[in-house]
N, C-alpha and C. Protein backbone atom coordinates (compact mmCIF):
# COMPACT_ATOMS: atom_id res chain seq x y z
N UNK A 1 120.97 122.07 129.87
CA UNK A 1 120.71 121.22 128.74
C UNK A 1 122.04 120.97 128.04
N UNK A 2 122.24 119.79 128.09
CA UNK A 2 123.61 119.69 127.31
C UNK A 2 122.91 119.62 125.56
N UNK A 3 123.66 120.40 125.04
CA UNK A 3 123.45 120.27 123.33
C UNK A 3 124.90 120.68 122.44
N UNK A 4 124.92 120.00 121.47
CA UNK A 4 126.02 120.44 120.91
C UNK A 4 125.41 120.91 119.65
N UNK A 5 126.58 121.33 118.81
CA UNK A 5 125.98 121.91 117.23
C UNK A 5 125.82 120.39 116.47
N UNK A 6 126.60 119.02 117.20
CA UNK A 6 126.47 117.81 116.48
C UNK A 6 124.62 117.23 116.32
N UNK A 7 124.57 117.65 117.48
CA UNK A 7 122.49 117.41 117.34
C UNK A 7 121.89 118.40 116.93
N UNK A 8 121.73 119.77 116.55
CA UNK A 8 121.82 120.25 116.05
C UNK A 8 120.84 119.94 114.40
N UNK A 9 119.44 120.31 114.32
CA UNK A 9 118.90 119.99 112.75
C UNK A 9 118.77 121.20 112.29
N UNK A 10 119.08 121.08 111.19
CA UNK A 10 118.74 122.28 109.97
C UNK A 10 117.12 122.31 110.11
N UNK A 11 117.19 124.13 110.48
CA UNK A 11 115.82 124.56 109.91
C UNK A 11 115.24 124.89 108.62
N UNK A 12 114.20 124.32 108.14
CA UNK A 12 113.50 124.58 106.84
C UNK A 12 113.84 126.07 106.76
N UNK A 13 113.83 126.44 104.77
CA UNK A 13 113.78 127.85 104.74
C UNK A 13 112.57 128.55 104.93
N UNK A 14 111.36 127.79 104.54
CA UNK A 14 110.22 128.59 105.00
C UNK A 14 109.74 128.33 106.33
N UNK A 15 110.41 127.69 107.10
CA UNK A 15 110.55 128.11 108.91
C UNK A 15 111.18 129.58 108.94
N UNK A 16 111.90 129.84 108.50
CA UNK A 16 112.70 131.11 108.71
C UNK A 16 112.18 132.54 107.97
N UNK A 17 111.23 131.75 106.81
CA UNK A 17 110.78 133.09 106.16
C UNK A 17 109.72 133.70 107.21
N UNK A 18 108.91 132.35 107.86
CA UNK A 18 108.02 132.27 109.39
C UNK A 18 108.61 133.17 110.17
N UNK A 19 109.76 133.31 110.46
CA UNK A 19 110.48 133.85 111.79
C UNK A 19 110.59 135.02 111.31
N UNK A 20 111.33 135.57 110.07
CA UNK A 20 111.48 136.62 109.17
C UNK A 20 109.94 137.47 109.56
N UNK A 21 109.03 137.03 109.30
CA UNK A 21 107.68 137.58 109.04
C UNK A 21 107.17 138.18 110.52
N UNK A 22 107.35 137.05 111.17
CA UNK A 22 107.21 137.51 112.67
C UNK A 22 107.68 138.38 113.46
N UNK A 23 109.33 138.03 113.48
CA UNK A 23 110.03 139.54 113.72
C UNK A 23 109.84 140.90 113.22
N UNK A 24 109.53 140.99 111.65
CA UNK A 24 109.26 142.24 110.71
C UNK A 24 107.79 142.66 111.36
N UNK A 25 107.25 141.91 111.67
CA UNK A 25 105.72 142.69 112.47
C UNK A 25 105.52 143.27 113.64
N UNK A 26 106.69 142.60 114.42
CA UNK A 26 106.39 142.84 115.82
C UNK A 26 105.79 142.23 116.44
N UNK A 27 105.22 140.75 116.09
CA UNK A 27 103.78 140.29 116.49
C UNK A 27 104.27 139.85 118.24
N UNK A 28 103.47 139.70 119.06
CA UNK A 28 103.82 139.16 120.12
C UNK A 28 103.28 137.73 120.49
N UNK A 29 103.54 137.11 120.86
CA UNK A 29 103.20 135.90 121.02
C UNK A 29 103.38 134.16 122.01
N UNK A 30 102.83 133.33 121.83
CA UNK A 30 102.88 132.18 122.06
C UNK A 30 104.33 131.22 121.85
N UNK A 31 105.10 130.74 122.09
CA UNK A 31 106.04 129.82 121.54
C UNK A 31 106.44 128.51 122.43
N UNK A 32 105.90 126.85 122.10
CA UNK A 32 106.44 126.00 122.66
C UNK A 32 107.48 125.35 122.30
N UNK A 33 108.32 124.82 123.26
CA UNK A 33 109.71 123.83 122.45
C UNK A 33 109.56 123.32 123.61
N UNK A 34 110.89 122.66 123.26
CA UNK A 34 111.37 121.08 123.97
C UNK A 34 112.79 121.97 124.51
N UNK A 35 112.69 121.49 126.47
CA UNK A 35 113.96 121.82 126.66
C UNK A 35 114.39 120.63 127.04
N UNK A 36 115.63 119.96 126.36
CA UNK A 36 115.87 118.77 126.67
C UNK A 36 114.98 117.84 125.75
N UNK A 37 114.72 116.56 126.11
CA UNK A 37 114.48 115.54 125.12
C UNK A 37 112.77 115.41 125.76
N UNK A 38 112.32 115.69 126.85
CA UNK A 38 111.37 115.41 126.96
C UNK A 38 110.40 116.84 127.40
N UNK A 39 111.16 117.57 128.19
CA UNK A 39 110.40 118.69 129.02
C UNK A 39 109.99 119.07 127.72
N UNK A 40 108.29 119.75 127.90
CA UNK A 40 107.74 121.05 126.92
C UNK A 40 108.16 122.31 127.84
N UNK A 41 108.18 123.15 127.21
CA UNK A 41 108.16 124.95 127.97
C UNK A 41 107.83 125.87 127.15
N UNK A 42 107.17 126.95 127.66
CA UNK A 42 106.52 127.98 126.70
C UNK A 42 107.21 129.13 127.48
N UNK A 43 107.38 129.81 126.20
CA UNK A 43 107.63 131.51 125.97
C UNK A 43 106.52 132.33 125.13
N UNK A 44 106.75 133.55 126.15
CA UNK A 44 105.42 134.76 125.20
C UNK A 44 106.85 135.89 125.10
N UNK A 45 106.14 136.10 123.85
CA UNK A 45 107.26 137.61 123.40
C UNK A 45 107.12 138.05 121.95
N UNK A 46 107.63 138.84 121.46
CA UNK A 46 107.82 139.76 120.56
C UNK A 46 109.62 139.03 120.06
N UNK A 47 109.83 138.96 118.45
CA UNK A 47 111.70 138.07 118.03
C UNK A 47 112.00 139.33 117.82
N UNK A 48 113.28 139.28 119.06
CA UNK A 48 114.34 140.55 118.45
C UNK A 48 114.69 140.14 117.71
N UNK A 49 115.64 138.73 117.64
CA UNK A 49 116.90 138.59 116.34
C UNK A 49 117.08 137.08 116.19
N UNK A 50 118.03 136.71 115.49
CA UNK A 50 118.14 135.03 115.60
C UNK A 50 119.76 135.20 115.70
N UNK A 51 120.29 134.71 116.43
CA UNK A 51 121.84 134.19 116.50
C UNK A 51 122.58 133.39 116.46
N UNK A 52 123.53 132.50 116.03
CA UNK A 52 124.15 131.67 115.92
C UNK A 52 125.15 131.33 117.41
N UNK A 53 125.42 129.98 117.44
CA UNK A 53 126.51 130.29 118.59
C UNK A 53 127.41 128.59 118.50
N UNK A 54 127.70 127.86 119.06
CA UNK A 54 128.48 126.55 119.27
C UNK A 54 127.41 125.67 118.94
N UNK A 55 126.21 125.74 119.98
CA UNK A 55 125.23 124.83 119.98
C UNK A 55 124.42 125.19 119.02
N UNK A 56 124.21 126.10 117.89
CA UNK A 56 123.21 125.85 117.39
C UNK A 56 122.34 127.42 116.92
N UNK A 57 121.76 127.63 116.58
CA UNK A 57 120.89 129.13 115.92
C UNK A 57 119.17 129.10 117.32
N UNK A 58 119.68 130.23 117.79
CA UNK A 58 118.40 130.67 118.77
C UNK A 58 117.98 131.91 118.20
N UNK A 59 116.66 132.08 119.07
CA UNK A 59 115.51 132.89 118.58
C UNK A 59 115.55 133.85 119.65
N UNK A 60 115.67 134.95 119.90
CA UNK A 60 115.79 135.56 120.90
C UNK A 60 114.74 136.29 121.33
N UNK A 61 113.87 136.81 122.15
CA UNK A 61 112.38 137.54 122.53
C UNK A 61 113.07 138.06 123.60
N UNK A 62 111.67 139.22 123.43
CA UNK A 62 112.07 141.04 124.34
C UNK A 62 111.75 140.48 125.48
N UNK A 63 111.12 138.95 125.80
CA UNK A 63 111.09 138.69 127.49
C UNK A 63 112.35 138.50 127.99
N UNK A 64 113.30 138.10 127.12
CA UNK A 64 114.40 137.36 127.40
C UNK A 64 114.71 136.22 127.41
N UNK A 65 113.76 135.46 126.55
CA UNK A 65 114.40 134.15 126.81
C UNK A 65 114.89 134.01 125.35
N UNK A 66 115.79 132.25 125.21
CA UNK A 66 116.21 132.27 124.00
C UNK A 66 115.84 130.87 123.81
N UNK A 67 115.71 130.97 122.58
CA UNK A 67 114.77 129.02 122.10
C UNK A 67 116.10 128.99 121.14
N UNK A 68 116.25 127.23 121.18
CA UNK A 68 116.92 126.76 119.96
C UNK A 68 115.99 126.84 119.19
N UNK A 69 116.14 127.27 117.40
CA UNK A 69 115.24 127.19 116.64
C UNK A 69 115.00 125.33 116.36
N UNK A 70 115.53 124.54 116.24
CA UNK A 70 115.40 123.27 115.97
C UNK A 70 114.52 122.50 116.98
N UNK A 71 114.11 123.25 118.54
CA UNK A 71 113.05 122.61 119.27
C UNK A 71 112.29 123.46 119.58
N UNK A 72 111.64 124.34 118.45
CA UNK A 72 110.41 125.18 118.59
C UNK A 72 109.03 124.20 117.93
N UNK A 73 108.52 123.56 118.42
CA UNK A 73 106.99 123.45 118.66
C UNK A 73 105.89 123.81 117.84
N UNK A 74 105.83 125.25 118.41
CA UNK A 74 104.94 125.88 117.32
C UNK A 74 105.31 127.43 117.65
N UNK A 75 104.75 128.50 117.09
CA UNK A 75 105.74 129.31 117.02
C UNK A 75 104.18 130.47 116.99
N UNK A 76 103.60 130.95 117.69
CA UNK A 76 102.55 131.68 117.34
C UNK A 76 101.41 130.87 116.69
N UNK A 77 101.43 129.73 117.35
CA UNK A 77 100.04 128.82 116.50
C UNK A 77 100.70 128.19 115.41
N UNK A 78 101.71 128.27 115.35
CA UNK A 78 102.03 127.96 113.34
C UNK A 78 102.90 126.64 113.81
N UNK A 79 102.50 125.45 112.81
CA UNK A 79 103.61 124.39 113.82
C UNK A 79 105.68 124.72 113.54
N UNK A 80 106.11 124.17 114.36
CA UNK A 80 107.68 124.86 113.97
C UNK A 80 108.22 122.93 113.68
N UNK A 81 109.80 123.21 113.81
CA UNK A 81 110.44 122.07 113.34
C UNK A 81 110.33 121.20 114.09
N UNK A 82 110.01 121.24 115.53
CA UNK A 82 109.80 119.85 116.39
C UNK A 82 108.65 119.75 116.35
N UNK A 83 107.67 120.38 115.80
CA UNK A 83 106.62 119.95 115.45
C UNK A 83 106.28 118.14 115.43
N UNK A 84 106.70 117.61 114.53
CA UNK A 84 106.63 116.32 114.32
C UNK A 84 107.20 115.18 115.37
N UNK A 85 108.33 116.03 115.89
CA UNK A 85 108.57 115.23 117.49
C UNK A 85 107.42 115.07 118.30
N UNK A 86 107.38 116.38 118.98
CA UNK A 86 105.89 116.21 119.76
C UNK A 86 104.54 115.56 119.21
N UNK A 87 104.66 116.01 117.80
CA UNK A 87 103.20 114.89 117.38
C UNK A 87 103.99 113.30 117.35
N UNK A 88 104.89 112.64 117.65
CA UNK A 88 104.99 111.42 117.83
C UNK A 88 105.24 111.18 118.88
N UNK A 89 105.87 111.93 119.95
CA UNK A 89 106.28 111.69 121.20
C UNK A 89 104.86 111.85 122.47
N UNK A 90 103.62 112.54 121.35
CA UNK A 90 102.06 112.84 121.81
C UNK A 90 101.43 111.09 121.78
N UNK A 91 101.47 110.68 120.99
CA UNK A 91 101.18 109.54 120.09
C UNK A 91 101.67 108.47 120.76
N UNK A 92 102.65 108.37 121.27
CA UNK A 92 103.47 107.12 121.78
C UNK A 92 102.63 106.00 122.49
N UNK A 93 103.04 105.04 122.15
CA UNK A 93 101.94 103.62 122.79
C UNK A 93 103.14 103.43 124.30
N UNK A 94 102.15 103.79 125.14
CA UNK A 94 102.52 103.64 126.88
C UNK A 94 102.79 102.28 126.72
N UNK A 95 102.56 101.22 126.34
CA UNK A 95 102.47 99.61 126.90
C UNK A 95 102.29 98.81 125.58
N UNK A 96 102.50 97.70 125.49
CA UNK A 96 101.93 96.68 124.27
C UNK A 96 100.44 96.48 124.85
N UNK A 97 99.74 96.91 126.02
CA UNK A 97 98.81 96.45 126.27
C UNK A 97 97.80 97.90 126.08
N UNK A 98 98.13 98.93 125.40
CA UNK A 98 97.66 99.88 124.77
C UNK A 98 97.33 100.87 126.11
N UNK A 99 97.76 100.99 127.22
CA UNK A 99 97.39 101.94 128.40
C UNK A 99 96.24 100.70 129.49
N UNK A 100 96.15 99.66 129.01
CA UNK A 100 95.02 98.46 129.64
C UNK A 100 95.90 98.05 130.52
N UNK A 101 95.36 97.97 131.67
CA UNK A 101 95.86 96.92 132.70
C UNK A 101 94.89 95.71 132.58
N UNK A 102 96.07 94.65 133.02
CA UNK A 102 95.74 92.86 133.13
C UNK A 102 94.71 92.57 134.21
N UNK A 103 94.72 93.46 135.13
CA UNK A 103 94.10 93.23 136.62
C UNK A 103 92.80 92.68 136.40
């Protein structure tokens, strides 16, 4: 995935009090994002930590994987910051002819 810290969106603070809460429990869980501009992908895990790096602040889980926080989905059921991507990129009109073929 090419990403830089220039694309890169600020996460809400009560996204993070979210993440805060989650990690402090231990909860284990569900998590979808966006890898890239279109792929969805899901992770299950338990948040060790959040880290900073060039590209951007990730979420790190005891499976091992690491999410950018800015294309998390939903986060344990709870919607996250791309939230609103996927509900428009869900939404999208296929055609001016609304998904109808002419035939």
């Amino acid at each position: 995935m090419n990403t830089s810290v220039s694309d890169y969106l600020p996460v809400s603070f009560d996204f993070r009090e979210i993440l805060e809460e989650q990690k402090n429990s231990g909860n284990n869980g569900l998590i979808h994002y966006f890898k890239g501009t279109k792929e969805i992908e899901s992770a299950r895990g338990a948040i060790l930590d959040i880290n900073k790096n060039e590209t951007g602040e990730f979420l790190n889980l005891d499976s091992g994987d690491s999410i950018r926080l800015d294309k998390i989905i939903t986060l344990f059921g709870k919607p996250g910051p791309a939230y609103d991507t996927y509900d428009a990129f869900a939404n999208a009109c296929f055609s001016c002819m609304g998904g109808m073929d002419d035939d």
